[in-house]
Protein backbone atom coordinates (compact mmCIF):
# COMPACT_ATOMS: atom_id res chain seq x y z
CA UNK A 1 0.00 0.00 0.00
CA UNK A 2 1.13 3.22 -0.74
CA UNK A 3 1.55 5.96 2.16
CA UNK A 4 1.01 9.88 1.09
CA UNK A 5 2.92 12.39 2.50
CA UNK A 6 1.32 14.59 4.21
CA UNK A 7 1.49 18.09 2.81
CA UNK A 8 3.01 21.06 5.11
CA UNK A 9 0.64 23.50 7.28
CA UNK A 10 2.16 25.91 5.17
CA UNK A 11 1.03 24.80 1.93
CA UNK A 12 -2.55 24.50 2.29
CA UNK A 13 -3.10 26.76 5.61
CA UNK A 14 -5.75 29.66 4.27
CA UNK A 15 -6.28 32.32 6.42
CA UNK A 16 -9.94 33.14 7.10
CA UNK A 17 -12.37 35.94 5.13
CA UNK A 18 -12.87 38.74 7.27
CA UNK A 19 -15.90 38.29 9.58
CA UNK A 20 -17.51 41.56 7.76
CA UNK A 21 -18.06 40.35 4.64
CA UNK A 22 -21.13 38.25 4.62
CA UNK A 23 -22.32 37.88 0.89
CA UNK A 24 -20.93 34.91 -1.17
CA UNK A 25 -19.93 37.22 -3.97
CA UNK A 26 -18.14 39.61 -1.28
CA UNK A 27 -16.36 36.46 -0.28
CA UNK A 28 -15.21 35.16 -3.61
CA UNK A 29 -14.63 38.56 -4.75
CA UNK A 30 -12.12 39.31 -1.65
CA UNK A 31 -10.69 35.96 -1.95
CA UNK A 32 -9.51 36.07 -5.70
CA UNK A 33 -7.83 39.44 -4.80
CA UNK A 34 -6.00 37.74 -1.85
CA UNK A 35 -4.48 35.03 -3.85
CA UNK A 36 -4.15 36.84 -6.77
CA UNK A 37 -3.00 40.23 -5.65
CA UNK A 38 -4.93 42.88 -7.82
CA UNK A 39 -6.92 42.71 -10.03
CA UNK A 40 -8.91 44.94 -12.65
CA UNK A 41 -12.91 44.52 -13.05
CA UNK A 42 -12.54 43.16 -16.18
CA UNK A 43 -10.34 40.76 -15.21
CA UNK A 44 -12.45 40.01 -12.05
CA UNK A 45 -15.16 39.79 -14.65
CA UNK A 46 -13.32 37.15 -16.81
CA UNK A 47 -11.94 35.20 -13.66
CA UNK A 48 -14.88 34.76 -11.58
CA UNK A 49 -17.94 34.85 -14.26
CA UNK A 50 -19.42 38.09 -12.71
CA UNK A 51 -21.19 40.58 -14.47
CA UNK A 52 -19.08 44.35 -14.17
CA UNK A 53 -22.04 46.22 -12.76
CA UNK A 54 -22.60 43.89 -9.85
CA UNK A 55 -18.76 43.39 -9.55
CA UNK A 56 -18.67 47.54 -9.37
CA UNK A 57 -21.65 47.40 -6.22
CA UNK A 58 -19.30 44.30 -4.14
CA UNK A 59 -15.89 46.08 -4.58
CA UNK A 60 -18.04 49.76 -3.40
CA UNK A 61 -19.06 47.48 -0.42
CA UNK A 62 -15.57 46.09 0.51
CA UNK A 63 -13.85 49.72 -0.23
CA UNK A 64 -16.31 51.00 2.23
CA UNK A 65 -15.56 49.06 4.99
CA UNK A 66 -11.66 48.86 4.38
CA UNK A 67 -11.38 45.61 3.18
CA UNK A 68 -10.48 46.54 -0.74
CA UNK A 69 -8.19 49.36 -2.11
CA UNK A 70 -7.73 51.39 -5.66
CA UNK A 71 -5.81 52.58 -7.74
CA UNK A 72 -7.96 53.59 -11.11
CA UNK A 73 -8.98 50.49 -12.29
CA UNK A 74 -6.89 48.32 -10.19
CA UNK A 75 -8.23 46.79 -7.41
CA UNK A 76 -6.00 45.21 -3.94
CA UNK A 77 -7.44 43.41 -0.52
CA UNK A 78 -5.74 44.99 2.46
């Protein structure tokens, strides 16, 4: 039988969404900018199958309560 190693803490820890955010989009939104850094809408758009103008209202949301950052089109989690 073969015996898997057991991958590090490190390499699959996540840390865990902000207890503000409490829509699913909010979540996945905030998410893909963690892993991924920034982001633009459109490429939020293309990544996560959102449409812009509800994209635009989550990312207003996070921004508002400090979770999200801009710079022009460019979008960062804090």
């Amino acid at each position: 039988m073969m015996k898997l190693a057991a991958a590090s803490p490190q390499s699959t820890a996540i840390d865990p969404l902000p207890d503000e955010i409490d829509s699913a989009s909010a979540k996945l939104v905030y998410f893909y900018l963690d892993r991924a850094g920034e982001a633009t809408v459109s490429e939020l758009s293309g990544a996560l199958g959102m449409k812009k103008l509800g994209l635009y209202s989550v990312l207003a949301t996070l921004d508002g309560r400090g979770l999200v950052e801009h710079e022009g089109e460019t979008y960062r989690s804090t």
